[in-house]
C-alpha atoms as a PDB file:
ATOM      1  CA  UNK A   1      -6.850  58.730 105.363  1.00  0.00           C
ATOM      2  CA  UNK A   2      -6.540  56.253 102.124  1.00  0.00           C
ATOM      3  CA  UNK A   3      -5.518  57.898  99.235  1.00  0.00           C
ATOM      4  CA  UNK A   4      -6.782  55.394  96.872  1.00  0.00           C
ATOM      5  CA  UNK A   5      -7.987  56.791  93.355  1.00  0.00           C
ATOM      6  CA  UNK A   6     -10.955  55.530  91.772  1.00  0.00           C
ATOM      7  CA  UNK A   7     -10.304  54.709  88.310  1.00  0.00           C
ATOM      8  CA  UNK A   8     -12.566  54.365  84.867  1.00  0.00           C
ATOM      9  CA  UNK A   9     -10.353  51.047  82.905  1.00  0.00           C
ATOM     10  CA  UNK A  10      -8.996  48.073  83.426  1.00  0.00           C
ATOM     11  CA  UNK A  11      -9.312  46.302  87.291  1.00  0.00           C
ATOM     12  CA  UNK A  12      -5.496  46.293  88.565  1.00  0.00           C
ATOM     13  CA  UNK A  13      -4.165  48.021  91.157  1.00  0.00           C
ATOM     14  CA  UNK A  14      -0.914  48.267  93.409  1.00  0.00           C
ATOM     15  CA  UNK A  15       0.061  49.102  97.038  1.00  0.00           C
ATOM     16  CA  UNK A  16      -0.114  51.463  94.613  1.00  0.00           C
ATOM     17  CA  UNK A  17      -3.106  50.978  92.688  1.00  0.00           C
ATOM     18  CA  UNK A  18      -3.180  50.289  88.670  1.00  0.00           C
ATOM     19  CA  UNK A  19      -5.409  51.780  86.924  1.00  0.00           C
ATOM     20  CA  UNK A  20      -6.599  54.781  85.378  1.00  0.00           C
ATOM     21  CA  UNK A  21      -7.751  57.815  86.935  1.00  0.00           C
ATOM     22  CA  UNK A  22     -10.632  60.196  86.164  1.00  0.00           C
ATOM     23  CA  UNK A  23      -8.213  62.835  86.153  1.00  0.00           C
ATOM     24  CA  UNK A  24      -5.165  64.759  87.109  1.00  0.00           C
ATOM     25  CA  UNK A  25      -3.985  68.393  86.827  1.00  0.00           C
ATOM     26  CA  UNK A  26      -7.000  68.938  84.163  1.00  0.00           C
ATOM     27  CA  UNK A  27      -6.214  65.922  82.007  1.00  0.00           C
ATOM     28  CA  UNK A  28      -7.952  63.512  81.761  1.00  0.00           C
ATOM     29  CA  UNK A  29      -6.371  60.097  81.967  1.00  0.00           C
ATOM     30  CA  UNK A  30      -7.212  56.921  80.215  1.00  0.00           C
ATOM     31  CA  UNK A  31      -5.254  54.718  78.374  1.00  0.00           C
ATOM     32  CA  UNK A  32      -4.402  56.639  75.250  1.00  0.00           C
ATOM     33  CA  UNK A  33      -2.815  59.432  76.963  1.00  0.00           C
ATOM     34  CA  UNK A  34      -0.255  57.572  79.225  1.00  0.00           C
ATOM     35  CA  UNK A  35       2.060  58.977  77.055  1.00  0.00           C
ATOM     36  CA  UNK A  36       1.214  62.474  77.939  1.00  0.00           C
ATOM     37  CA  UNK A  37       1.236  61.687  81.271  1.00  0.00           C
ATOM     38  CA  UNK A  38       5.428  60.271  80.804  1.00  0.00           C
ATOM     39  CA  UNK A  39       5.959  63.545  78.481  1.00  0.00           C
ATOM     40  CA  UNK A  40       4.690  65.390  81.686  1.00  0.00           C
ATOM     41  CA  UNK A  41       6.733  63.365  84.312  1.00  0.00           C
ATOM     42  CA  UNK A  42       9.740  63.549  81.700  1.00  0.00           C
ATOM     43  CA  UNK A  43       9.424  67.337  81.939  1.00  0.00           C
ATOM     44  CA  UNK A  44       9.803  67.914  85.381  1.00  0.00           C
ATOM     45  CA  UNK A  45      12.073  64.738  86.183  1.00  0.00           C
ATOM     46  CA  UNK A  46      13.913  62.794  83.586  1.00  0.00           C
ATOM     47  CA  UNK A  47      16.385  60.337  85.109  1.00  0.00           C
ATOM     48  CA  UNK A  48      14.263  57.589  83.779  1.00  0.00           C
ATOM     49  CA  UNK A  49      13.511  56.383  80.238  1.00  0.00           C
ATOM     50  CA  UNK A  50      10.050  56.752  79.201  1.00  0.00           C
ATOM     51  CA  UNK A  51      10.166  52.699  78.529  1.00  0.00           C
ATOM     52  CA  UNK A  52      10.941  52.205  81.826  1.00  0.00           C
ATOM     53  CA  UNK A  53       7.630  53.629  83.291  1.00  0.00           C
ATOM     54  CA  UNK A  54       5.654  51.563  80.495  1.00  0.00           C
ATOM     55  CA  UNK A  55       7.887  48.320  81.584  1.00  0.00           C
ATOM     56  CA  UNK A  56       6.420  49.246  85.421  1.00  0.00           C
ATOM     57  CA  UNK A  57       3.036  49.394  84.372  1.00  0.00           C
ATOM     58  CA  UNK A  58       3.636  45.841  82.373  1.00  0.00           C
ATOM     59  CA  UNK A  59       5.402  44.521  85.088  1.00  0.00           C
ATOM     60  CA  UNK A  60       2.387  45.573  87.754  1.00  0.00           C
ATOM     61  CA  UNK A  61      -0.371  43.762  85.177  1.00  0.00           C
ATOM     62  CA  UNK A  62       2.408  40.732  85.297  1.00  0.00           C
ATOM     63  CA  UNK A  63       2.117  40.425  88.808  1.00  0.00           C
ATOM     64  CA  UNK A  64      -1.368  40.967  89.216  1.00  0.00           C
ATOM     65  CA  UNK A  65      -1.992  38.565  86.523  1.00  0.00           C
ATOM     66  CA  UNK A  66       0.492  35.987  88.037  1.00  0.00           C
ATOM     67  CA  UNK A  67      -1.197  36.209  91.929  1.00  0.00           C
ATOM     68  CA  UNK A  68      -4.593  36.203  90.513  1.00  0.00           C
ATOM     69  CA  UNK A  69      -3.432  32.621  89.177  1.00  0.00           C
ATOM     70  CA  UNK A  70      -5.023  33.563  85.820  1.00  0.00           C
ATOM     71  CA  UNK A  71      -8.652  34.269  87.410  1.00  0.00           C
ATOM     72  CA  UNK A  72     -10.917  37.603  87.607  1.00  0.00           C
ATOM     73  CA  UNK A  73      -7.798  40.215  89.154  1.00  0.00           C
ATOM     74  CA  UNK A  74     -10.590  41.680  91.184  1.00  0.00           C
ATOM     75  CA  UNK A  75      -9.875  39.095  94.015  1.00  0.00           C
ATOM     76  CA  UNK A  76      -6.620  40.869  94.373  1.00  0.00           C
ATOM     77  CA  UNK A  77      -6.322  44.288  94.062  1.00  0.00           C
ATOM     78  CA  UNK A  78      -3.527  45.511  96.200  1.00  0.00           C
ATOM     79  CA  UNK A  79       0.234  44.520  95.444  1.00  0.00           C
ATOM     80  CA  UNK A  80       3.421  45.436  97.896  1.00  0.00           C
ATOM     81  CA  UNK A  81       6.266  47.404  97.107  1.00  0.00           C
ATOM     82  CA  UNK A  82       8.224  44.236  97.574  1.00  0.00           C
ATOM     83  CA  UNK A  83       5.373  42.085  95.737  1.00  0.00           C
ATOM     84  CA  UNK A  84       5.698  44.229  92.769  1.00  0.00           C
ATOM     85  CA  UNK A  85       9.504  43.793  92.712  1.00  0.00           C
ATOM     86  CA  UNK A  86       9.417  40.183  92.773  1.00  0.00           C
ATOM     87  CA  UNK A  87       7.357  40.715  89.525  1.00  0.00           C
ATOM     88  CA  UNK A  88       9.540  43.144  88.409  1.00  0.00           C
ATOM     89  CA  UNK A  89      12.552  40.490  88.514  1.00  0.00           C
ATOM     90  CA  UNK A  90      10.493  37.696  87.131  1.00  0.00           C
ATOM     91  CA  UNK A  91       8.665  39.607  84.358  1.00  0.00           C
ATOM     92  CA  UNK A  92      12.100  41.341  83.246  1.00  0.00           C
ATOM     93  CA  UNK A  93      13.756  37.851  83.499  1.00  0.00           C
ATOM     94  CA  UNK A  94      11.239  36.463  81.255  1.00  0.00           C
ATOM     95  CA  UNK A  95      11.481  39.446  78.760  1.00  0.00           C
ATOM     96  CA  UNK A  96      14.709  40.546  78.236  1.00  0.00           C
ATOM     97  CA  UNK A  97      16.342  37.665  79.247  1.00  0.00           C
ATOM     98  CA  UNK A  98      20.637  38.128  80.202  1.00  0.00           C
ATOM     99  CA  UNK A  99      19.653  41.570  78.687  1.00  0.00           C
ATOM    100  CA  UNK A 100      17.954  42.888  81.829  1.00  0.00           C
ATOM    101  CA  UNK A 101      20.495  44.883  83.531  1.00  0.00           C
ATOM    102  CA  UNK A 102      22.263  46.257  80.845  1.00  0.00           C
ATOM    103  CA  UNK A 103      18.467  47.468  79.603  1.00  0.00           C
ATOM    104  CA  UNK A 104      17.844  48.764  82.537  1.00  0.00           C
ATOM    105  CA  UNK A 105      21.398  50.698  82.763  1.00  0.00           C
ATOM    106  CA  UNK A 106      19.892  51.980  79.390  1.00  0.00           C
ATOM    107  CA  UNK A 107      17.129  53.000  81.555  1.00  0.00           C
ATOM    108  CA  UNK A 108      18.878  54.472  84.323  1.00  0.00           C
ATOM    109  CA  UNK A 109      17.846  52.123  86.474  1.00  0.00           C
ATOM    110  CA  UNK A 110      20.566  50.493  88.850  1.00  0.00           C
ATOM    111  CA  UNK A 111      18.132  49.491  92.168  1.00  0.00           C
ATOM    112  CA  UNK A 112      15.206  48.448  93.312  1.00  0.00           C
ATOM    113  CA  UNK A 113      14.742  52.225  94.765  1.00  0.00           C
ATOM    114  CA  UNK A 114      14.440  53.877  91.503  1.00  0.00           C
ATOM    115  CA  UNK A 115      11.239  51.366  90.844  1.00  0.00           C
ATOM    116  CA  UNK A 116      10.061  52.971  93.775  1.00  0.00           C
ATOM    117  CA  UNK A 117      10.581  56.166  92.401  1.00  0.00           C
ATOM    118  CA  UNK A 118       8.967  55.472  89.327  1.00  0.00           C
ATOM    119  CA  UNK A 119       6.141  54.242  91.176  1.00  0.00           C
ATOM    120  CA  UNK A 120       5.583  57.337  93.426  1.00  0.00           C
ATOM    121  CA  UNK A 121       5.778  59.380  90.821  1.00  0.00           C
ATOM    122  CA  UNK A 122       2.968  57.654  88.536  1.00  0.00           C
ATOM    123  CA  UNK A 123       0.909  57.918  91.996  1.00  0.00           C
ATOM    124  CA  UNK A 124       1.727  61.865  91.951  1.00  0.00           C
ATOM    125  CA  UNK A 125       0.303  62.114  88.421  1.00  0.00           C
ATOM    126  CA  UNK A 126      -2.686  60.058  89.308  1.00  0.00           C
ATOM    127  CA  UNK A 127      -1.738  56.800  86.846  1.00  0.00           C
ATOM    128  CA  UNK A 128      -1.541  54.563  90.102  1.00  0.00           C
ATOM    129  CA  UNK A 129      -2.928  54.829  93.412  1.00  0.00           C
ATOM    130  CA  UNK A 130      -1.307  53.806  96.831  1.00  0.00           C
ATOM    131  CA  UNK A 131      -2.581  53.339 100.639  1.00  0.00           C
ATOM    132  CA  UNK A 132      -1.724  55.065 103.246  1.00  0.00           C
ATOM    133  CA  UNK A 133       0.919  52.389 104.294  1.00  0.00           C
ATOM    134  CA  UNK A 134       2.752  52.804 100.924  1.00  0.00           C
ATOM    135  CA  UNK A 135       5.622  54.212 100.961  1.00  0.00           C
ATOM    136  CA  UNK A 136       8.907  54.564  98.303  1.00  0.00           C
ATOM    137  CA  UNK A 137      11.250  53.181 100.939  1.00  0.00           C
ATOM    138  CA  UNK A 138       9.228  49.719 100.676  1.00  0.00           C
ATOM    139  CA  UNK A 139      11.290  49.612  97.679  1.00  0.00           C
ATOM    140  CA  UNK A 140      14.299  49.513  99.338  1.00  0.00           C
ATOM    141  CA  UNK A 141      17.203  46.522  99.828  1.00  0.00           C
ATOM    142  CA  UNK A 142      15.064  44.405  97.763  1.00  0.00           C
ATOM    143  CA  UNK A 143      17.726  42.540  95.544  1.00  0.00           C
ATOM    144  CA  UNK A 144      21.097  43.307  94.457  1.00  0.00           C
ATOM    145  CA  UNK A 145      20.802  43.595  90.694  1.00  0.00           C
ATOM    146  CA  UNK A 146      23.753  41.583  89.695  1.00  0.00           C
ATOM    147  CA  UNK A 147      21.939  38.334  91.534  1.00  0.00           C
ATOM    148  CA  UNK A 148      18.765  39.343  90.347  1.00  0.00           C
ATOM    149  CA  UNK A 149      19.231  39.380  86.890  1.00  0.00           C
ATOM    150  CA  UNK A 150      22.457  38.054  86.124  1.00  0.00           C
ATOM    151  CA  UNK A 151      23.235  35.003  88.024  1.00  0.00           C
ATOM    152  CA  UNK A 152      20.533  33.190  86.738  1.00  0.00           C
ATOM    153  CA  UNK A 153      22.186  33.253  82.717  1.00  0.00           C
ATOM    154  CA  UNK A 154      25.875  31.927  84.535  1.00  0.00           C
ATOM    155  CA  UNK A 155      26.991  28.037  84.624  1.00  0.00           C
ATOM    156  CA  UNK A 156      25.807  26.108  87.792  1.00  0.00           C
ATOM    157  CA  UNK A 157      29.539  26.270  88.847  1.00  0.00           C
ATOM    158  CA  UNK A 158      30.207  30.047  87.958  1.00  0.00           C
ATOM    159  CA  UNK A 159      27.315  30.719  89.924  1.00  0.00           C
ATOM    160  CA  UNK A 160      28.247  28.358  93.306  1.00  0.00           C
ATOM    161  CA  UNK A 161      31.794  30.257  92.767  1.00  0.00           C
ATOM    162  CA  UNK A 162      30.166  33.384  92.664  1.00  0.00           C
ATOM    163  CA  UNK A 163      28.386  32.682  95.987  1.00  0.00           C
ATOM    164  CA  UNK A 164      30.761  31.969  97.970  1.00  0.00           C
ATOM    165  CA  UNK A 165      33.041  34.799  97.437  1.00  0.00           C
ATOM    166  CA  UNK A 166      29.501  36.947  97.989  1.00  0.00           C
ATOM    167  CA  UNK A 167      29.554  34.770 101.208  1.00  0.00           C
ATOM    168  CA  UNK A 168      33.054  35.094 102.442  1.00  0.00           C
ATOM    169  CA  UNK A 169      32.586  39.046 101.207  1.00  0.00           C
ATOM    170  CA  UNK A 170      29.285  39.495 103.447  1.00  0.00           C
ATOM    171  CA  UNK A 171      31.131  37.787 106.201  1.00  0.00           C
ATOM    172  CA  UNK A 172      34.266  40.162 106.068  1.00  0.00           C
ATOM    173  CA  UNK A 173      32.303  43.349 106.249  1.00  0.00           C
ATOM    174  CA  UNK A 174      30.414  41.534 109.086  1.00  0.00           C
ATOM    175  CA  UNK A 175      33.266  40.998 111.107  1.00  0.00           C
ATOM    176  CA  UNK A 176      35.238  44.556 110.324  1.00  0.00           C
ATOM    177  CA  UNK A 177      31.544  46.184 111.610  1.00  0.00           C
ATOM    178  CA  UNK A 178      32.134  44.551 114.966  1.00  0.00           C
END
């Protein structure tokens, strides 16, 4: 069974689906009443900002913008839990610059999981839809923060540096697992 929602504005979706739906829980949901929507999530869960929900739903309309290669989104309507955090990265990069992480400490957010619960919980309230494939743990492993949105802003040689004690690091806990 697809669980896809059918949805009145704006053609976007994500493996999870982005748009709009006629309704949930008696209200009815278009674009001026996201923020109802957040006051309602914020009610029953709040270990996320309310700006970081509205940076997901800018991040998903990045993506979709950026695979649609600037032409009619409608050729691409589904995005992957590991698509959308690739946008995530880039979009945040591009945004908030060597600010990302510590705005999205601000946020609460400290791994690519708690996108994924963001996500699944706009697709409980009916602002996104998924398929039946979709699934929060899609989310996870998807980049270690600290590469991701830090390593990028550090000299070429901090960075190589860096690396290679990541490398020798990896390759310690690799050999105490055997």
């Amino acid at each position: 069974m697809q669980t896809n929602i059918l949805f009145k504005a704006r053609p976007h979706k994500v493996g999870v689906y982005a748009d709009y739906p006629l309704c949930y829980r008696g209200l009815q949901m278009e674009p001026d009443n996201f923020p109802e929507v957040l006051d309602l999530i914020h009610r029953e869960d709040s270990r996320f900002d309310k700006n970081a929900y509205h940076f997901v739903r800018q991040a998903l309309d990045y993506t979709l913008n950026e695979q649609a290669g600037g032409k009619d989104r409608t050729d691409r309507r589904h995005v992957t839990g590991m698509e959308l955090l690739d946008g995530i990265r880039e979009y945040a990069l591009d945004r908030f610059g060597p600010l990302a992480m510590t705005v999205f400490s601000e946020w609460n957010i400290r791994r690519c999981e708690d996108f994924g619960e963001i996500v699944f919980q706009l697709v409980e309230y009916g602002v996104l839809g998924k398929t039946e494939n979709d699934r929060k743990s899609d989310f996870a492993g998807g980049y270690d923060f600290e590469d991701a949105f830090l390593m990028p802003f550090l000299p070429k040689k901090k960075r190589r540096t860096l690396q290679r004690e990541k490398g020798r690091a990896n390759k310690e806990q690799g050999n105490h697992a055997n």
